[in-house]
C-alpha atoms as a PDB file:
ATOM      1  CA  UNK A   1      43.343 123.819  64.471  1.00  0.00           C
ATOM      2  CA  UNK A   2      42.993 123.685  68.033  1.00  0.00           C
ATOM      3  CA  UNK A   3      44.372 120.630  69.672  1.00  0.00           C
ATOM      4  CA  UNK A   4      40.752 120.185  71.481  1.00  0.00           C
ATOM      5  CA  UNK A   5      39.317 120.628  68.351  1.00  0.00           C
ATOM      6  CA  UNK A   6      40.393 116.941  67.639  1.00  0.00           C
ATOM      7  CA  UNK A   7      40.150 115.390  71.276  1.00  0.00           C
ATOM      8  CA  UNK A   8      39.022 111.755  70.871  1.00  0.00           C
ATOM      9  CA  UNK A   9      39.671 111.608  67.300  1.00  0.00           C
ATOM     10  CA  UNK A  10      42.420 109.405  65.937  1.00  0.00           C
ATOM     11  CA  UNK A  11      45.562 111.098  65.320  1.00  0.00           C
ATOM     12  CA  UNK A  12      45.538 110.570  61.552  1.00  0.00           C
ATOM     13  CA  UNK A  13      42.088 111.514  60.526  1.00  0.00           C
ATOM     14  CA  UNK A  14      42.111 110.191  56.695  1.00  0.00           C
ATOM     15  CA  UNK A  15      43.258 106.510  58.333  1.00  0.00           C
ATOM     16  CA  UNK A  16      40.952 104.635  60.600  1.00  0.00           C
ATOM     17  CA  UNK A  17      41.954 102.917  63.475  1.00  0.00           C
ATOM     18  CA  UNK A  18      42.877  99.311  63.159  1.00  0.00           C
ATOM     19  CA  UNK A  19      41.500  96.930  65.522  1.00  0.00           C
ATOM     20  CA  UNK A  20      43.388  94.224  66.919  1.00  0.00           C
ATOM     21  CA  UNK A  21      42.696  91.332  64.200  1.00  0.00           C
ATOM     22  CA  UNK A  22      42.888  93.574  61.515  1.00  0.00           C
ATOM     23  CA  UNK A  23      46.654  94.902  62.957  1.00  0.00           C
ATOM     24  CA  UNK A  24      47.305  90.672  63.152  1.00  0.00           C
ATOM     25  CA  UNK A  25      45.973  90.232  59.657  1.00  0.00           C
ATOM     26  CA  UNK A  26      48.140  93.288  58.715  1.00  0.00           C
ATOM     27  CA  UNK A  27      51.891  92.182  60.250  1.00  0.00           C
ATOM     28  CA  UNK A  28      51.307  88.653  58.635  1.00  0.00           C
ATOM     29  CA  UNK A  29      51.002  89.932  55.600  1.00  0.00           C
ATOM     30  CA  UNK A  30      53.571  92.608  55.965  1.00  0.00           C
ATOM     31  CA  UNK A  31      55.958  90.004  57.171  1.00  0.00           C
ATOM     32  CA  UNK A  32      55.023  87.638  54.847  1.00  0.00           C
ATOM     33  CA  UNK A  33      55.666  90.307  51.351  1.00  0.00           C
ATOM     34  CA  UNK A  34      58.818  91.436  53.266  1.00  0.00           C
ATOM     35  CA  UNK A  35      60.488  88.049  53.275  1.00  0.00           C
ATOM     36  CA  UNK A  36      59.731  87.650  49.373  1.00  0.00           C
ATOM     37  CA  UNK A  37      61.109  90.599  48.759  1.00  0.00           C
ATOM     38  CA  UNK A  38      64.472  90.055  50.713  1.00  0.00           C
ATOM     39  CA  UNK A  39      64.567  85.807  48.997  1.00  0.00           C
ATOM     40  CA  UNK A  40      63.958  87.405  45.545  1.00  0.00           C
ATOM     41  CA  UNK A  41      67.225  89.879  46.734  1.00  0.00           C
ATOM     42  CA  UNK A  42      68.910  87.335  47.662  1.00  0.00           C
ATOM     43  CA  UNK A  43      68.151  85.181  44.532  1.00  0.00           C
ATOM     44  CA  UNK A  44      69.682  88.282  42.703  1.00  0.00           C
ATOM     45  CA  UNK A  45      72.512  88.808  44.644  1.00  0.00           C
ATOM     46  CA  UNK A  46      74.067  84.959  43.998  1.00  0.00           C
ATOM     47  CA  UNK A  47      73.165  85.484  40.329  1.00  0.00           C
ATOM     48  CA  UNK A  48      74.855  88.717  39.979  1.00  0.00           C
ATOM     49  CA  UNK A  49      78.159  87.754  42.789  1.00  0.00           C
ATOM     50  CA  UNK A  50      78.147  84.307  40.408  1.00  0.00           C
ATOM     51  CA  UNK A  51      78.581  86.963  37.748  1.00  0.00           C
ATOM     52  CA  UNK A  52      81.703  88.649  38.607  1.00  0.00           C
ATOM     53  CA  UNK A  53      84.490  88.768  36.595  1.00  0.00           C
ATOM     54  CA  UNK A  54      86.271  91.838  37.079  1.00  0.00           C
ATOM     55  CA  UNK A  55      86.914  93.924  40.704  1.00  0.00           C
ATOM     56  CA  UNK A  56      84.429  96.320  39.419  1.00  0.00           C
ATOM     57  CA  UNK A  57      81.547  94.238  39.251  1.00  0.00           C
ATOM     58  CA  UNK A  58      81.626  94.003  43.206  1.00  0.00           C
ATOM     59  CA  UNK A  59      81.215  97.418  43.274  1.00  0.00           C
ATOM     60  CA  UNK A  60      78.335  97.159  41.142  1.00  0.00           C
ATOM     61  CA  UNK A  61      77.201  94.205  43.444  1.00  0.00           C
ATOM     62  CA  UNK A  62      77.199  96.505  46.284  1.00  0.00           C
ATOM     63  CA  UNK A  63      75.729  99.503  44.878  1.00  0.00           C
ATOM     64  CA  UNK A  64      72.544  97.088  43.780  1.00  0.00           C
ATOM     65  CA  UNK A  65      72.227  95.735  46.986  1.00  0.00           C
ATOM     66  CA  UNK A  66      72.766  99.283  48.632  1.00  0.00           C
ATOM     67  CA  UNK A  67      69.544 100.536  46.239  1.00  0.00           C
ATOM     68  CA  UNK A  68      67.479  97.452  47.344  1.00  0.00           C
ATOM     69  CA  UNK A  69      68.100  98.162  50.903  1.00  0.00           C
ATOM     70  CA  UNK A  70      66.982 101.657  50.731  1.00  0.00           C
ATOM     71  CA  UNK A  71      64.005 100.510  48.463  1.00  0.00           C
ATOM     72  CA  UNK A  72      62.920  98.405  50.868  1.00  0.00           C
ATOM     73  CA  UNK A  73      63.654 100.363  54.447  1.00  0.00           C
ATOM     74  CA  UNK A  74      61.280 102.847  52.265  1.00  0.00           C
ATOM     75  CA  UNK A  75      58.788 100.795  51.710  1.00  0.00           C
ATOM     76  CA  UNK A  76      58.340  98.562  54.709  1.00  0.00           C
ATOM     77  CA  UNK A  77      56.834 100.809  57.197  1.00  0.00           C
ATOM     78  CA  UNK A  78      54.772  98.893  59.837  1.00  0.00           C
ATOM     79  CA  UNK A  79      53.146 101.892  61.222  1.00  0.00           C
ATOM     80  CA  UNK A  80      49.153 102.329  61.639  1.00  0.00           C
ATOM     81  CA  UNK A  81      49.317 105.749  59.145  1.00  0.00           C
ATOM     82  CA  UNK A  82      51.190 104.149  56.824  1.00  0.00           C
ATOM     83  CA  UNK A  83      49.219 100.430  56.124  1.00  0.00           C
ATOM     84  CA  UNK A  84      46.947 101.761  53.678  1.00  0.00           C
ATOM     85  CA  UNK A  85      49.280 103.208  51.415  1.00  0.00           C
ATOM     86  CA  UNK A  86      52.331 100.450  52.105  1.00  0.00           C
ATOM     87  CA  UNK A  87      49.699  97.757  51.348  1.00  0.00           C
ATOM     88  CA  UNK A  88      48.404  99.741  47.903  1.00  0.00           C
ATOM     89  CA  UNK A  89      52.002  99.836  47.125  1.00  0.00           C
ATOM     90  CA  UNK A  90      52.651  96.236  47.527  1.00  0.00           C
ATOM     91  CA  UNK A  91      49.353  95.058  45.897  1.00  0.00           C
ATOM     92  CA  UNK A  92      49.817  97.688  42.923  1.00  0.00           C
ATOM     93  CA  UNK A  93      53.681  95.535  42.673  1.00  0.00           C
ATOM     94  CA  UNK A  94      52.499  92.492  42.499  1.00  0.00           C
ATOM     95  CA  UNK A  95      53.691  91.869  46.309  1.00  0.00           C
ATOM     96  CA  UNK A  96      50.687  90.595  47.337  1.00  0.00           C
ATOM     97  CA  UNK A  97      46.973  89.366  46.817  1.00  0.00           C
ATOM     98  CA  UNK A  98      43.965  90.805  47.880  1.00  0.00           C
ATOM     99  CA  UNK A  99      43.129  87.637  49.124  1.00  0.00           C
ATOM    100  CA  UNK A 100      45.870  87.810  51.753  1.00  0.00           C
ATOM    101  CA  UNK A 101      44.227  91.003  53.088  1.00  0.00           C
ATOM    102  CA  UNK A 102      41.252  88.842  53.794  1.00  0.00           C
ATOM    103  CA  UNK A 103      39.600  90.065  56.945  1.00  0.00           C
ATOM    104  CA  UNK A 104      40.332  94.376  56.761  1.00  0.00           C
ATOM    105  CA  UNK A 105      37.710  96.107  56.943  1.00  0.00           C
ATOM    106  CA  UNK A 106      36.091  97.748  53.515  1.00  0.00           C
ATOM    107  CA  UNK A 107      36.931 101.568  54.623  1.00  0.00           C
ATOM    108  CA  UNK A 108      40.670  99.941  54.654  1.00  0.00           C
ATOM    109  CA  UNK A 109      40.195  97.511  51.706  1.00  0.00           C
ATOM    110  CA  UNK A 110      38.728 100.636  49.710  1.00  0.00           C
ATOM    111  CA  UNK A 111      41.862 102.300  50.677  1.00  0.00           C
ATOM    112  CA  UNK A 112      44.327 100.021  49.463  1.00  0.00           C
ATOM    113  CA  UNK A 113      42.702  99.322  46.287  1.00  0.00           C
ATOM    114  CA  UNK A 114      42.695 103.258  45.709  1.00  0.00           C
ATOM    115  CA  UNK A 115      45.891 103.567  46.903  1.00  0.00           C
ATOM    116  CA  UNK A 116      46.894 100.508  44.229  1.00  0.00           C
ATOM    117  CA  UNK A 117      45.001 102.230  40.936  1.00  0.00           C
ATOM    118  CA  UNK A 118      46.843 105.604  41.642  1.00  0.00           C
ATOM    119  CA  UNK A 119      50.044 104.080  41.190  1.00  0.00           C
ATOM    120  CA  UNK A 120      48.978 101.719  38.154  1.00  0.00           C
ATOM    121  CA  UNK A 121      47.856 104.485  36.331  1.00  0.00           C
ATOM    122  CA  UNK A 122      50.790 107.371  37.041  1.00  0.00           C
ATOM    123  CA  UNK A 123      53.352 104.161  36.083  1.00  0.00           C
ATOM    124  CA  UNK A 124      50.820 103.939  32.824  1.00  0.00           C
END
């Protein structure tokens, strides 16, 4: 495809733009999941350090919190291409409510909700 083929288009076709109050509707609720996710690490972390008994278990310590880190740097992507499917991701985990999306659009709402079913039903 020709680049003026797509002139004026967004630069991720399948994702519509987000306007401004939808992008501050979006971080809150990014931010918002992001910081449950690192308290419920942290919860897990003190449980499992209170939990040591033996040098190895630090090691086991560290390769947890290693997997969560890399979980997470996955998941949490604040980039416009990438809402949709982050946000389907953290509905479909329980991360957060539709109600906390309150104010998207329905093209994006849609979206997320797809986004959400797919993975229900491949972890089915």
């Amino acid at each position: 495809m020709n680049p003026s083929a797509t002139a004026g288009t967004y630069p991720y076709p399948n994702d519509p733009p987000w306007s401004r109050s939808e992008r501050t509707i979006a971080r809150t609720v990014f931010d918002a999941a992001l910081k449950r996710e690192l308290q419920a690490v942290v919860k897990e972390a003190k449980l499992k350090a209170n939990q040591i008994k033996e040098p190895a278990d630090v090691w086991e310590l560290e390769r947890y919190l290693t997997q969560r880190r890399k979980d997470i740097d996955r998941k949490y992507e604040f980039r416009s291409s990438r809402l949709t499917q982050v946000f389907g991701t953290l509905l479909f985990e329980g991360r957060i409510r539709e109600e906390e999306l309150r104010g998207l659009r329905d093209d994006k709402m849609k979206a997320i909700r797809s986004c959400a079913a797919v993975l229900s039903e491949a972890a089915a």
